[in-house]
N, C-alpha and C. Protein backbone atom coordinates (compact mmCIF):
# COMPACT_ATOMS: atom_id res chain seq x y z
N UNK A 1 104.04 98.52 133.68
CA UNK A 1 103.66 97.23 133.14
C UNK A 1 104.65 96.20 133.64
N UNK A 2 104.07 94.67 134.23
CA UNK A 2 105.28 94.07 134.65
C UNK A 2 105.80 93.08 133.23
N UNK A 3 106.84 92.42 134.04
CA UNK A 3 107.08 92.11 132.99
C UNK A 3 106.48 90.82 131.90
N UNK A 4 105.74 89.72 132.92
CA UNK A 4 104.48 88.69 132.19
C UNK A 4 103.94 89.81 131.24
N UNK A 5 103.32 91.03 131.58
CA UNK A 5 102.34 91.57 130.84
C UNK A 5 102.97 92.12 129.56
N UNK A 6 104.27 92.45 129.48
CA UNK A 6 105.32 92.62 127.96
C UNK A 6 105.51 91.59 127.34
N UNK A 7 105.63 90.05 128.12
CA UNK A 7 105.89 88.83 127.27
C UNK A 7 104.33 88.68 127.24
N UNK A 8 103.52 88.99 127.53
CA UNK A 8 102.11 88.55 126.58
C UNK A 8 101.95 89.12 125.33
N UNK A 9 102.09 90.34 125.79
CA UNK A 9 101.63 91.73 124.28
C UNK A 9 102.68 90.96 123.75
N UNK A 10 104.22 91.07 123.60
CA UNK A 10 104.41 90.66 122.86
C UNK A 10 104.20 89.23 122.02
N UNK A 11 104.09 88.35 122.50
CA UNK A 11 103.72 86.90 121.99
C UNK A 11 102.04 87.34 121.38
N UNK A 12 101.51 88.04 121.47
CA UNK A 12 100.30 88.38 120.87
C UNK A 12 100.30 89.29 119.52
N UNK A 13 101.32 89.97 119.97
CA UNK A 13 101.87 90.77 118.19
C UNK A 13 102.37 89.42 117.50
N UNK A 14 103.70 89.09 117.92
CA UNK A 14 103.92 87.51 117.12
C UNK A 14 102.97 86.90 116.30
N UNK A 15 101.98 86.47 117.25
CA UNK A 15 100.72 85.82 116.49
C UNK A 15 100.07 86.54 116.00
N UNK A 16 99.78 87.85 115.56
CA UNK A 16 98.94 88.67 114.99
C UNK A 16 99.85 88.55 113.91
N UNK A 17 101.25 88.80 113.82
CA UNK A 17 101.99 89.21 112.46
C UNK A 17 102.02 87.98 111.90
N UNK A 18 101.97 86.89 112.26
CA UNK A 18 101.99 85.61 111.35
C UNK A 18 100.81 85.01 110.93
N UNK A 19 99.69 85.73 111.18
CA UNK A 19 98.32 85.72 110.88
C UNK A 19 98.44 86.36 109.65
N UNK A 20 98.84 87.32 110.03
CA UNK A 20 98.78 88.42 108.40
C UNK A 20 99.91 88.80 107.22
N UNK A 21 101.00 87.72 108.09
CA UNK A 21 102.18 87.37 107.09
C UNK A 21 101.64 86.95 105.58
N UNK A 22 100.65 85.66 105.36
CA UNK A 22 100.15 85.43 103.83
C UNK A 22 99.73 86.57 103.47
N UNK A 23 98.98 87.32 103.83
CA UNK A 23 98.05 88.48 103.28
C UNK A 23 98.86 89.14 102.50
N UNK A 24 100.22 90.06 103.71
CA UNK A 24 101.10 90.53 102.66
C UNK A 24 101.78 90.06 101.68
N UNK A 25 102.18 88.77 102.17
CA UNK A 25 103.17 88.12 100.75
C UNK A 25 102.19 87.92 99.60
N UNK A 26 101.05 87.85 99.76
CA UNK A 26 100.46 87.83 98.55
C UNK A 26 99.86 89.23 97.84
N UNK A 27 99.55 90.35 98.88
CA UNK A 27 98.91 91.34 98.26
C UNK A 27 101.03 92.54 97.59
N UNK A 28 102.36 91.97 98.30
CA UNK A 28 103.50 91.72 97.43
C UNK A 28 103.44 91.39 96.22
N UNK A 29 103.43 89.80 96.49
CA UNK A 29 103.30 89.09 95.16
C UNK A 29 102.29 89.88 93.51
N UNK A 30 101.09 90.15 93.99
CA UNK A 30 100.03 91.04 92.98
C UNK A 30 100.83 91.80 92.61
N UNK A 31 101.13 92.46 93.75
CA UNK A 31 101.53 93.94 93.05
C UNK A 31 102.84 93.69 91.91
N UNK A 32 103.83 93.08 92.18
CA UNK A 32 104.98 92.49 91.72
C UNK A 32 104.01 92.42 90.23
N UNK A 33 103.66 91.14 90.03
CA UNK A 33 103.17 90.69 88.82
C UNK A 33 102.21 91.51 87.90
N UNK A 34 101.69 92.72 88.35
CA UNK A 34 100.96 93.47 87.81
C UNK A 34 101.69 94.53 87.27
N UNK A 35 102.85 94.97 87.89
CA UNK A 35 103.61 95.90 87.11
C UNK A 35 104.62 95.16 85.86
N UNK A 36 104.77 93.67 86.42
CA UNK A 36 105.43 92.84 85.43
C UNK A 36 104.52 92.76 83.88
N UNK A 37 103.44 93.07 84.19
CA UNK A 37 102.43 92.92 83.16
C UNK A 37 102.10 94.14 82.55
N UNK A 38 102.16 95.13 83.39
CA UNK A 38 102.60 96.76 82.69
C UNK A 38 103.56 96.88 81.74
N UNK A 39 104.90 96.29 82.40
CA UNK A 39 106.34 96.49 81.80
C UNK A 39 105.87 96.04 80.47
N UNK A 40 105.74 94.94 80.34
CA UNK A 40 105.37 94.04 79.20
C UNK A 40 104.49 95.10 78.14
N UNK A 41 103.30 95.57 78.61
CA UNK A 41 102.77 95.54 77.68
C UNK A 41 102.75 97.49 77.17
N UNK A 42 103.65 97.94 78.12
CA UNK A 42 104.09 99.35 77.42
C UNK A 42 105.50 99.01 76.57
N UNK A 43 105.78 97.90 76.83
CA UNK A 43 107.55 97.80 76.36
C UNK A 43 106.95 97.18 74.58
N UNK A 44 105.40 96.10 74.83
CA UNK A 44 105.16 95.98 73.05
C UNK A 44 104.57 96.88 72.87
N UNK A 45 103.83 98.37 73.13
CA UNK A 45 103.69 99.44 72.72
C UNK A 45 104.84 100.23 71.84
N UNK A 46 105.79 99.83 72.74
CA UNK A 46 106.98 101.10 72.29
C UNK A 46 108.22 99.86 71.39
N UNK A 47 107.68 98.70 71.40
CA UNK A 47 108.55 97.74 70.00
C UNK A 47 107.99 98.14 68.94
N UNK A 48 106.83 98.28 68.79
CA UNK A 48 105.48 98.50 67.41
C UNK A 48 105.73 99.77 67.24
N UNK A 49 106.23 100.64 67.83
CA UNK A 49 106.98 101.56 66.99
C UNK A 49 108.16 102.07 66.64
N UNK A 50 108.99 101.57 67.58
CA UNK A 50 110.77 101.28 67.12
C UNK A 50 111.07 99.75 67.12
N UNK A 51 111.60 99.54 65.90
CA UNK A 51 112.13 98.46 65.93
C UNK A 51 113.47 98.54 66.23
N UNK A 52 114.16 99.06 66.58
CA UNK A 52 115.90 99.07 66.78
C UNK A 52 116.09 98.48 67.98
N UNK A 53 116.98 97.88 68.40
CA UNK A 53 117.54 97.01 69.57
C UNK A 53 117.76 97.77 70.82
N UNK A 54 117.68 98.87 70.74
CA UNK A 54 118.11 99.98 71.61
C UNK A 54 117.29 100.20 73.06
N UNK A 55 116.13 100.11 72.57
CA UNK A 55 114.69 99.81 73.16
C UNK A 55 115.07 98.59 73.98
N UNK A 56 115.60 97.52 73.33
CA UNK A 56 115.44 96.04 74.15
C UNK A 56 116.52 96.04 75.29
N UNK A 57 117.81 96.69 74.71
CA UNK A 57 119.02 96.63 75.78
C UNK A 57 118.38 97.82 77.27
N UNK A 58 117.72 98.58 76.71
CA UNK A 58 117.11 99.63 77.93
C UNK A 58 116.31 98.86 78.71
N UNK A 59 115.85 98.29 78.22
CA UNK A 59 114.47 97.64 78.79
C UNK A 59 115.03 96.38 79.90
N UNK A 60 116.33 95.54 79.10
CA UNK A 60 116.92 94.48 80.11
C UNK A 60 117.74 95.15 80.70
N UNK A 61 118.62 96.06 80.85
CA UNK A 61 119.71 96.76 81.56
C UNK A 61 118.89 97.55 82.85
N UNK A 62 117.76 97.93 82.60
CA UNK A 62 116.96 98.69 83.70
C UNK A 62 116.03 97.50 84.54
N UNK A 63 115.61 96.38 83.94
CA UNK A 63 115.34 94.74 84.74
C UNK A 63 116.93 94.55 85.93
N UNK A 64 117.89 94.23 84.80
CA UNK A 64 119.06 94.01 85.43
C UNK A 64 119.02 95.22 86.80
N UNK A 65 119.08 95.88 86.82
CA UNK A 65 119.91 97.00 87.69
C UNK A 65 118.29 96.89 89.03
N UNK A 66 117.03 96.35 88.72
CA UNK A 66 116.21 96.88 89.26
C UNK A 66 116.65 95.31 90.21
N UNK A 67 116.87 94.55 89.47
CA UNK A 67 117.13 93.12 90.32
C UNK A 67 118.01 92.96 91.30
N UNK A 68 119.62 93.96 90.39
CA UNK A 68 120.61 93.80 91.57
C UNK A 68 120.59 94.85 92.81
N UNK A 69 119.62 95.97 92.62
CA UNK A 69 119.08 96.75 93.74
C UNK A 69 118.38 96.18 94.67
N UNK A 70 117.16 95.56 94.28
CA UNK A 70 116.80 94.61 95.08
C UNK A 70 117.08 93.75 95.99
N UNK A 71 117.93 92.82 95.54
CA UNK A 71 118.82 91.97 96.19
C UNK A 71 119.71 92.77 97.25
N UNK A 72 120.65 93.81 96.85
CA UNK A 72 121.27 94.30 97.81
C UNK A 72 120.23 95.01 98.91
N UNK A 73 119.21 95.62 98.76
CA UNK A 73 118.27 95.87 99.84
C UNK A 73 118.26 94.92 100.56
N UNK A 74 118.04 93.82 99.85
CA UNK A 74 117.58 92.49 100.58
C UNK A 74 118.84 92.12 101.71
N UNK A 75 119.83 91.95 101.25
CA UNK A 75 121.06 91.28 101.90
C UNK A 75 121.59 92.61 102.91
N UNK A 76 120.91 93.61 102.50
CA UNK A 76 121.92 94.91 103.34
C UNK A 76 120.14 95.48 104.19
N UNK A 77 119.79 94.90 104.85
CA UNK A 77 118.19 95.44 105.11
C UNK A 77 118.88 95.46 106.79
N UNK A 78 119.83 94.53 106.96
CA UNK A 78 119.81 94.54 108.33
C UNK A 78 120.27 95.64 109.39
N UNK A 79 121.13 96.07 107.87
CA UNK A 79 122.39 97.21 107.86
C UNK A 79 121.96 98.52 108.06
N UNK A 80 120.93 98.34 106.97
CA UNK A 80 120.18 100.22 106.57
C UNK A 80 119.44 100.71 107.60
N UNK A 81 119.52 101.57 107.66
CA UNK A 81 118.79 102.58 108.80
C UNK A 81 117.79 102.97 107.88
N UNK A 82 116.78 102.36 107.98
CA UNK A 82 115.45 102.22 107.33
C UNK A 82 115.01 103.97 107.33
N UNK A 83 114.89 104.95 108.62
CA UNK A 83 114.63 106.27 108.34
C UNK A 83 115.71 106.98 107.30
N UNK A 84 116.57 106.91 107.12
CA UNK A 84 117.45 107.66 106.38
C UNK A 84 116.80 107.02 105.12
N UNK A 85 116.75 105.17 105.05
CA UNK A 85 116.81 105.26 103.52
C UNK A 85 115.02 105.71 102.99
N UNK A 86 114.09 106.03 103.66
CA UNK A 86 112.98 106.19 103.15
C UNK A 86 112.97 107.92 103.01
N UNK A 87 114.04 108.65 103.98
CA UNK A 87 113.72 110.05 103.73
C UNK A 87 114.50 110.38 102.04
N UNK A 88 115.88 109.41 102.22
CA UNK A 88 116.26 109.68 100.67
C UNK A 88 115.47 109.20 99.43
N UNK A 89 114.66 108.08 99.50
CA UNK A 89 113.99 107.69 98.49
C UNK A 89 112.68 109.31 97.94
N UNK A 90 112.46 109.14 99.26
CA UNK A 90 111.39 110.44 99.07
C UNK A 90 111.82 111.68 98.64
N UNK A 91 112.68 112.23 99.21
CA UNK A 91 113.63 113.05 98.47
C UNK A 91 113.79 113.19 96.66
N UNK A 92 113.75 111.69 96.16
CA UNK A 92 114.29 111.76 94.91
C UNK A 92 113.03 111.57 94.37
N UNK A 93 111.98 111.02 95.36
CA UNK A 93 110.72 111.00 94.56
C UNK A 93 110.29 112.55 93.97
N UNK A 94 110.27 113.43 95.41
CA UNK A 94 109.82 114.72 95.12
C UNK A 94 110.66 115.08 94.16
N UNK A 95 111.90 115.08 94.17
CA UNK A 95 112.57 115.99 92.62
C UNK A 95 112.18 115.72 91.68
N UNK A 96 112.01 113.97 91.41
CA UNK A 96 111.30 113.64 89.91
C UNK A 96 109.44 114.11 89.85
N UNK A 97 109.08 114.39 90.91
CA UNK A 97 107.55 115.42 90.39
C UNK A 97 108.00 116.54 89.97
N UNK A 98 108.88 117.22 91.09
CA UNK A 98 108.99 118.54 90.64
C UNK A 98 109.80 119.11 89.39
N UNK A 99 110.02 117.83 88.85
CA UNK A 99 110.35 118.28 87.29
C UNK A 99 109.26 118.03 86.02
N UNK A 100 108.42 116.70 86.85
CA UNK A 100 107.21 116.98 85.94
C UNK A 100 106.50 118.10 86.14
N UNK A 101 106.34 118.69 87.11
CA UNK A 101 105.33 119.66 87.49
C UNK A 101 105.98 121.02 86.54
N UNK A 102 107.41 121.35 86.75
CA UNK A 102 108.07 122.25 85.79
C UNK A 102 107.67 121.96 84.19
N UNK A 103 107.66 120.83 83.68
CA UNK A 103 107.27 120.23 82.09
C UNK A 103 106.17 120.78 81.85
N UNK A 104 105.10 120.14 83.15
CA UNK A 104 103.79 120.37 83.24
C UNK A 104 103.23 121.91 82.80
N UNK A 105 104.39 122.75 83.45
CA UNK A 105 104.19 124.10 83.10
C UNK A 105 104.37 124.98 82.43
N UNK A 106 105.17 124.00 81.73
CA UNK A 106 105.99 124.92 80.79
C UNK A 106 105.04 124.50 79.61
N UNK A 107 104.33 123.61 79.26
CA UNK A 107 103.66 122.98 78.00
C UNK A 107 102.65 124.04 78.20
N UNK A 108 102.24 124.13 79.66
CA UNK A 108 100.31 124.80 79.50
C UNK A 108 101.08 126.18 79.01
N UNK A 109 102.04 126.98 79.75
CA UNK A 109 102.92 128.42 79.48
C UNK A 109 102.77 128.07 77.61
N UNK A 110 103.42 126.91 77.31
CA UNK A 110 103.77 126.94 75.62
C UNK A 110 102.28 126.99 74.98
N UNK A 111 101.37 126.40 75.07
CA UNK A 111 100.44 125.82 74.64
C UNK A 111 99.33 126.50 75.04
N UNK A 112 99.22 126.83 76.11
CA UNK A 112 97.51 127.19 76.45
C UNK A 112 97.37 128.63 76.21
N UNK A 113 98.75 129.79 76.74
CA UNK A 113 99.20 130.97 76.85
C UNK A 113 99.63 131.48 75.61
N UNK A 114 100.09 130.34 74.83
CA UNK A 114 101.10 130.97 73.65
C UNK A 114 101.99 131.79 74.31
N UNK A 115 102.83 131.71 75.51
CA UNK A 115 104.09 132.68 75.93
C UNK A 115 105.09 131.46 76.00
N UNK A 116 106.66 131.65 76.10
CA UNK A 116 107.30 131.07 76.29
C UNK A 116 108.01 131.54 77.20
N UNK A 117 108.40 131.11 78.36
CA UNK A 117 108.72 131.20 79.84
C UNK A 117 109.51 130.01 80.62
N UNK A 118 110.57 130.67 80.86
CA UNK A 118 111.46 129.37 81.70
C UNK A 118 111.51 129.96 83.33
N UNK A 119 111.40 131.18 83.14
CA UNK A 119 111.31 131.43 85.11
C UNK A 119 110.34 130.86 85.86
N UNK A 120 109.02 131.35 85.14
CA UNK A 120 108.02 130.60 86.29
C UNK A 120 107.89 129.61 86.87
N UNK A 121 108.09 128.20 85.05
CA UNK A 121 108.40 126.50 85.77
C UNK A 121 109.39 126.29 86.89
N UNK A 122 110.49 126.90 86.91
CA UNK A 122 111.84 126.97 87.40
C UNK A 122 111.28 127.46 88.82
N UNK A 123 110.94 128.70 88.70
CA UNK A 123 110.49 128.80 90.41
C UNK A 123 109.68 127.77 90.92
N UNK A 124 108.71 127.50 90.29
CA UNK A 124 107.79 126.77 90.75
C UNK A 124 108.55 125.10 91.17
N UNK A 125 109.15 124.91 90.34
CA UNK A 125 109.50 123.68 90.95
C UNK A 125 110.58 123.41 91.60
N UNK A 126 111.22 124.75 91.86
CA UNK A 126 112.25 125.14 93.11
C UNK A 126 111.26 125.51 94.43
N UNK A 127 110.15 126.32 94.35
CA UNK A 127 109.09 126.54 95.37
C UNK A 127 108.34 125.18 95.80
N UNK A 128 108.26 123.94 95.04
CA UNK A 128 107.62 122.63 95.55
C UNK A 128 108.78 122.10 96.37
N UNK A 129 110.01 122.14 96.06
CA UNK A 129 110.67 121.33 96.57
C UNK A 129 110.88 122.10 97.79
N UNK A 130 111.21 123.09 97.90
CA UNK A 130 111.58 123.86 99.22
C UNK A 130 109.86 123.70 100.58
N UNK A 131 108.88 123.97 99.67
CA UNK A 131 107.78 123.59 100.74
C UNK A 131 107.90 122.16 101.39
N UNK A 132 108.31 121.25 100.43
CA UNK A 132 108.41 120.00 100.91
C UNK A 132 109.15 119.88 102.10
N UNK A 133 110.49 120.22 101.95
CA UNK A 133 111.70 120.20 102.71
C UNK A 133 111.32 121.06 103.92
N UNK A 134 111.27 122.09 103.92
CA UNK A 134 110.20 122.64 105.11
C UNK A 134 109.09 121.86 106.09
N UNK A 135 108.22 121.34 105.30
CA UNK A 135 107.36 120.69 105.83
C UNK A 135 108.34 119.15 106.41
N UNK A 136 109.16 118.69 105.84
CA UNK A 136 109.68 117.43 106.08
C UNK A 136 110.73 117.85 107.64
N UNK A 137 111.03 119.01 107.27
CA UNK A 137 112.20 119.08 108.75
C UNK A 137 111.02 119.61 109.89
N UNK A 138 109.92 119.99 109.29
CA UNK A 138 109.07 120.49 110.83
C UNK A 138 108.57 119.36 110.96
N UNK A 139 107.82 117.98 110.34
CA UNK A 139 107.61 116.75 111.02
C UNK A 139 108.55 116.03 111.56
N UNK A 140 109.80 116.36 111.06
CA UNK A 140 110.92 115.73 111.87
C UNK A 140 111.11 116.36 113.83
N UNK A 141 110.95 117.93 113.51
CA UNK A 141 111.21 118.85 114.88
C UNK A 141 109.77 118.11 115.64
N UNK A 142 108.83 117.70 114.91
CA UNK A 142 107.67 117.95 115.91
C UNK A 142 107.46 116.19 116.52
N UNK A 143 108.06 115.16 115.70
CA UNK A 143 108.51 114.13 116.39
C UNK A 143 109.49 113.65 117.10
N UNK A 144 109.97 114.48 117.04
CA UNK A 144 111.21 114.72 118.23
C UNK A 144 111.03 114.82 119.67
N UNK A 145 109.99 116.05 119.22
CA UNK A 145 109.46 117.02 120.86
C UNK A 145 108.58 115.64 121.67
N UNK A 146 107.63 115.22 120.33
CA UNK A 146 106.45 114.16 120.78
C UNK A 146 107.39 112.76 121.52
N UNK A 147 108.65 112.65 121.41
CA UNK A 147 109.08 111.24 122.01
C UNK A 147 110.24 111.77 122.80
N UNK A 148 110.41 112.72 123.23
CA UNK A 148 111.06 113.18 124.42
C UNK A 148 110.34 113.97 125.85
């Protein structure tokens, strides 16, 4: 490809991404305000049945901390090695399933079985996380091979 034909494509992505720059800042924006409207209205769920202050300091201390995370993403975005920080986010995503999925199992084990059992949840949500991690280092090996 010479090189006119790289300064076209590119000046043509340019104008494609600033075409569809509003789209995202607004289909952002929704999303933003719709969980703002969640927060809200599970946080007067759970006032109407505790009234203690305890509830309210959780509720602004976890705003607070979600704001000053934010911001530092924001100011440190230039910094982060965007693959590392999405494999760690995911990472912590999968552990927090694979502890619901353990809860998950242990209630149907308590409840559906009438047995009470801590090995099985325990494997099982040591066996999700390890398939994951498996599967995550062979898409890593197999995009490797694909761009070399």
């Amino acid at each position: 490809m010479s090189e006119k034909g790289f300064k076209q494509q590119t000046y043509e992505k340019v104008i494609n991404f600033q075409k569809y720059s509003y789209g995202i800042f607004l289909l952002s924006l929704v999303n933003v305000l719709r969980e703002g409207a969640e927060l809200v209205i599970f946080s007067l769920a759970s006032f109407s049945k505790d009234k203690s202050l305890t509830l309210f300091y959780g509720i602004g201390l976890g705003i607070f901390a979600a704001v000053l995370l934010g911001y530092f993403v924001f100011k440190l975005s230039n910094r982060i090695n965007i693959r590392l920080f999405f494999i760690a986010t995911t990472l912590i995503l999968v552990i927090v399933s694979s502890e619901v999925l353990k809860d998950l199992v242990e209630e149907i084990l308590k409840e559906g079985l009438k047995t009470q059992n801590d090995v099985i949840p325990t494997a099982l949500s040591f066996g999700y996380i390890l398939i994951f991690l498996v599967l995550m280092i062979r898409s890593n090996i197999i995009s490797k091979q694909k761009t070399e």
